[in-house]
Protein backbone atom coordinates (compact mmCIF):
# COMPACT_ATOMS: atom_id res chain seq x y z
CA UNK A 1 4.36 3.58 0.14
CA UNK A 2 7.32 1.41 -0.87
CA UNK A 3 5.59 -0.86 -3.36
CA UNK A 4 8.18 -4.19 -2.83
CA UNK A 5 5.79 -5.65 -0.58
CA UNK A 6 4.64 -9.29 -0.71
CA UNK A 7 1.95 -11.00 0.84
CA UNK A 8 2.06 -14.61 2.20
CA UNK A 9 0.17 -17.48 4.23
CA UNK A 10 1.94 -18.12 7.46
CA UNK A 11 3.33 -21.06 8.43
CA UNK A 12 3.55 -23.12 12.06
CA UNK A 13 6.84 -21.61 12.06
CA UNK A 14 5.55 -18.20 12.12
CA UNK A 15 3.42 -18.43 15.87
CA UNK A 16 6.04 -16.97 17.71
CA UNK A 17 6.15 -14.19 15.65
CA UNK A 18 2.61 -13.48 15.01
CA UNK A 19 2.51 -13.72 19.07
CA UNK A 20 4.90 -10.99 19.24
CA UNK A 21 3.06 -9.04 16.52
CA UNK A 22 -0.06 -8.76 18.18
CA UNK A 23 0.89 -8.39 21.75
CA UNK A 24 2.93 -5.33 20.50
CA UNK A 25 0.22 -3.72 18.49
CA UNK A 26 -2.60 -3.89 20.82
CA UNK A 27 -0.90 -4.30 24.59
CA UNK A 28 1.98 -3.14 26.86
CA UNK A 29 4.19 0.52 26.23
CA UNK A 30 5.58 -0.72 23.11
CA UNK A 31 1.70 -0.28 21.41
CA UNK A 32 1.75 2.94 22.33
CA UNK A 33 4.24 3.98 19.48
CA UNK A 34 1.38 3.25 17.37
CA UNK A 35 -2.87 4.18 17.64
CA UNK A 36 -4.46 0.69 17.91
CA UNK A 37 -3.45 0.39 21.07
CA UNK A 38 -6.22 -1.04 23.78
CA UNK A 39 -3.24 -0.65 26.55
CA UNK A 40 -5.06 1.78 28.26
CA UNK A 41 -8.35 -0.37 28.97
CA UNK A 42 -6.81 -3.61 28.73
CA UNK A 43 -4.43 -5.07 30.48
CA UNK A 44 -2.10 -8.14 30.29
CA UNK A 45 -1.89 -10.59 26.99
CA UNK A 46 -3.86 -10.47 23.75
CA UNK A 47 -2.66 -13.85 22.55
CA UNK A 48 0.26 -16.51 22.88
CA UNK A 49 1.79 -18.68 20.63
CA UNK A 50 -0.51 -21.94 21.49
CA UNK A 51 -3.43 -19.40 20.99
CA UNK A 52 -1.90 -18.84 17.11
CA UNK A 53 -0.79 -22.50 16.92
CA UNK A 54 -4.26 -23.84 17.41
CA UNK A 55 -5.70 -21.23 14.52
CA UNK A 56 -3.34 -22.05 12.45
CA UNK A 57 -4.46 -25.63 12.39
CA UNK A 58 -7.75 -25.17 11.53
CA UNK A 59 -9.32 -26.16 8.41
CA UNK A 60 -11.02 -22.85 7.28
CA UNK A 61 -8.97 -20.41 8.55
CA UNK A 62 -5.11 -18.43 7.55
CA UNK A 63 -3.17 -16.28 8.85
CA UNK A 64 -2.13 -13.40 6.01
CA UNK A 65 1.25 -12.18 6.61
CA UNK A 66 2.34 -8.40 5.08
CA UNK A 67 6.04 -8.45 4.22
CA UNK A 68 8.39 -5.91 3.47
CA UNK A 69 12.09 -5.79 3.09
CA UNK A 70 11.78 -9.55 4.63
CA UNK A 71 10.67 -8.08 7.71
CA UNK A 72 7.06 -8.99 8.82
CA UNK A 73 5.23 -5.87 9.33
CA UNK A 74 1.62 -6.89 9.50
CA UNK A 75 -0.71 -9.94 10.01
CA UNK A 76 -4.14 -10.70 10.48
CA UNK A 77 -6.29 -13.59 10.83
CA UNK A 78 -8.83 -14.66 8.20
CA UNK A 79 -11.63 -17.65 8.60
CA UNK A 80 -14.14 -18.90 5.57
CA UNK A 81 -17.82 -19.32 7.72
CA UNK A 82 -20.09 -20.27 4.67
CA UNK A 83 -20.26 -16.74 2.96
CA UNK A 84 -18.84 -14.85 5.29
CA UNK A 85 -15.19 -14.27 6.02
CA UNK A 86 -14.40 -12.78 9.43
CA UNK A 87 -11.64 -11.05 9.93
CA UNK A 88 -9.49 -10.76 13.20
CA UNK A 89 -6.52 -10.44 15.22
CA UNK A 90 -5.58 -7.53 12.62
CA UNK A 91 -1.99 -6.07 13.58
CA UNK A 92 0.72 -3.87 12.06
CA UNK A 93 3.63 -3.16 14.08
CA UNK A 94 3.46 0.68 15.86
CA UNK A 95 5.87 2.11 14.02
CA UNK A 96 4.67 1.60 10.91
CA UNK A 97 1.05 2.40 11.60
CA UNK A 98 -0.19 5.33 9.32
CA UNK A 99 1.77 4.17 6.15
CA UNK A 100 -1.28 2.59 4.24
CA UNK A 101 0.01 -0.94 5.33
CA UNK A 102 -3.37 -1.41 6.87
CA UNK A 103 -4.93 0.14 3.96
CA UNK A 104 -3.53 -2.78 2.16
CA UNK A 105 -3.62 -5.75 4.24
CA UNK A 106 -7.62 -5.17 4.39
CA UNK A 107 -7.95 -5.20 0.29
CA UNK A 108 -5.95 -7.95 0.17
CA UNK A 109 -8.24 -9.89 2.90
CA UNK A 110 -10.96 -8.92 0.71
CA UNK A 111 -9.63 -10.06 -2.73
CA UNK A 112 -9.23 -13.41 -0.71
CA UNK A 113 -12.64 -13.13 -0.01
CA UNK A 114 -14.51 -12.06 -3.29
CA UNK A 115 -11.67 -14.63 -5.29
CA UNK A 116 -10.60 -17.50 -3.73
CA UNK A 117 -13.69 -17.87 -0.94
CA UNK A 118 -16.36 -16.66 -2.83
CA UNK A 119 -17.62 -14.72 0.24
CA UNK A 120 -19.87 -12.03 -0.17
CA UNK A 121 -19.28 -10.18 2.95
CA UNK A 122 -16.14 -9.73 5.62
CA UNK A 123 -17.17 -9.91 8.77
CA UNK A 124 -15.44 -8.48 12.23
CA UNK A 125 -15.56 -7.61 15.55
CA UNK A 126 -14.59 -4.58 17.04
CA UNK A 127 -14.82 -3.35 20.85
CA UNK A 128 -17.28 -0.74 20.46
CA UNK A 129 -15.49 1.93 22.54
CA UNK A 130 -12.74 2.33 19.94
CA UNK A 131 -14.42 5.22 18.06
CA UNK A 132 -11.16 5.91 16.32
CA UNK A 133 -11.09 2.54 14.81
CA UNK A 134 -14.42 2.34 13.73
CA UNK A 135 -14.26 5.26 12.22
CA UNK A 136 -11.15 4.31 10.36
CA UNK A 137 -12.89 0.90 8.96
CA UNK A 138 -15.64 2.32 8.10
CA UNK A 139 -13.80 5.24 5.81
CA UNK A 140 -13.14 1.31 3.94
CA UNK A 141 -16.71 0.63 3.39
CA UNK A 142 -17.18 -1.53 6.48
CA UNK A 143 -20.31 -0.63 8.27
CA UNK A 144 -21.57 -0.90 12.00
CA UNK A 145 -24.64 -3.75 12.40
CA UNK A 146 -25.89 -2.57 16.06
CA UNK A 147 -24.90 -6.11 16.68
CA UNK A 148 -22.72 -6.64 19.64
CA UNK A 149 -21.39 -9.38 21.88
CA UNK A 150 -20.18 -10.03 25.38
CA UNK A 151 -16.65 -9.40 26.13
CA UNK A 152 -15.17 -12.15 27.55
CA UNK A 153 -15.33 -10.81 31.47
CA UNK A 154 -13.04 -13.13 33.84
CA UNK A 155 -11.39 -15.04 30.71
CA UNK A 156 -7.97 -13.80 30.90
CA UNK A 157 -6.83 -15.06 27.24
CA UNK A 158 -8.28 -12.07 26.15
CA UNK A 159 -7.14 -9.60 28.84
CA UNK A 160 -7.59 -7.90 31.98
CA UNK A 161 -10.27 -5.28 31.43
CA UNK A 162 -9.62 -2.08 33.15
CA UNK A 163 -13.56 -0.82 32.57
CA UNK A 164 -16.89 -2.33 32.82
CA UNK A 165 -18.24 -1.15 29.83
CA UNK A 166 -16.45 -3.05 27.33
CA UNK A 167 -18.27 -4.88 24.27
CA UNK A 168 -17.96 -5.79 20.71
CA UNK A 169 -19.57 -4.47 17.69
CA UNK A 170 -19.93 -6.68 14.70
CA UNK A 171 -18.48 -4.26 11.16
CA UNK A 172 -19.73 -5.64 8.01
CA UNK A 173 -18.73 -5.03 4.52
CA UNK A 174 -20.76 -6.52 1.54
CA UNK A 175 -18.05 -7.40 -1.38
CA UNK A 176 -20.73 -7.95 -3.87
């Protein structure tokens, strides 16, 4: 792992290409280059540039940008809910999936967390079919609550679902 890599908050400017970001690690053929792909049970868009716009004007939350080489390679979204920071919208572009960028990005989330927010737990969700992906947070200490939610059935901000079956699972790590 190259280790000239900087982390930053992103900016309004950055919407469009936190839009981009996201859309091509989770949906369409370009996600396929890398594994978090939900292409084949989701269809259509994960998020837009309003969608970003609007979290990036909220109070408690930040977008946390990965950079390398001045090119963007991962982002993810990061809110402050009392003691609890939840953790979202996590993407690294496909092709540089399996570096350890991801590794990264998620202990610098939680150094956030523990330092600057005082949280003593991160907090996600997950759709509870991706076995892979669970698997893969939880070889980071994050830990599945039985806990689930709806998915958002006939809201297409979030996708066309290509199954019935989909929900989310709520991962929790304790940072204490």
């Amino acid at each position: 792992m190259d280790p000239k890599h900087t982390f930053r908050q992103a900016t309004a400017a950055d919407a469009p290409l936190i839009a981009a970001l996201v859309e091509s690690a989770y949906r369409g053929d370009a996600s396929r280059a890398g594994w978090t792909t939900e292409a084949d049970f989701l269809h259509g868009r994960r998020t837009d540039v309003d969608e970003i716009e609007t979290l990036l004007a909220g109070e408690n939350g930040r977008f946390v940008l990965f950079e390398r080489n001045g090119a963007v390679l991962a982002s993810c979204y990061i809110e402050r809910r009392e003691r609890t920071c939840y953790f979202g919208m996590f993407s690294v572009h496909p092709p540089a999936q399996g570096t350890g960028i991801g590794r990264l990005v998620i202990e610098e989330v939680e150094r956030i967390a523990r330092e600057e927010w005082t949280c003593g737990q991160v907090e996600m969700t997950v759709i509870d079919i991706r076995a892979e992906l669970i698997a893969w947070y939880e070889r980071r200490g994050y830990r599945r609550t039985g806990r689930h939610g709806a998915f958002p059935y006939g809201d297409e901000r979030f996708g066309i679902p290509q199954r019935d079956d989909l929900r989310f699972e709520y991962l929790v790590k304790d940072l204490a």
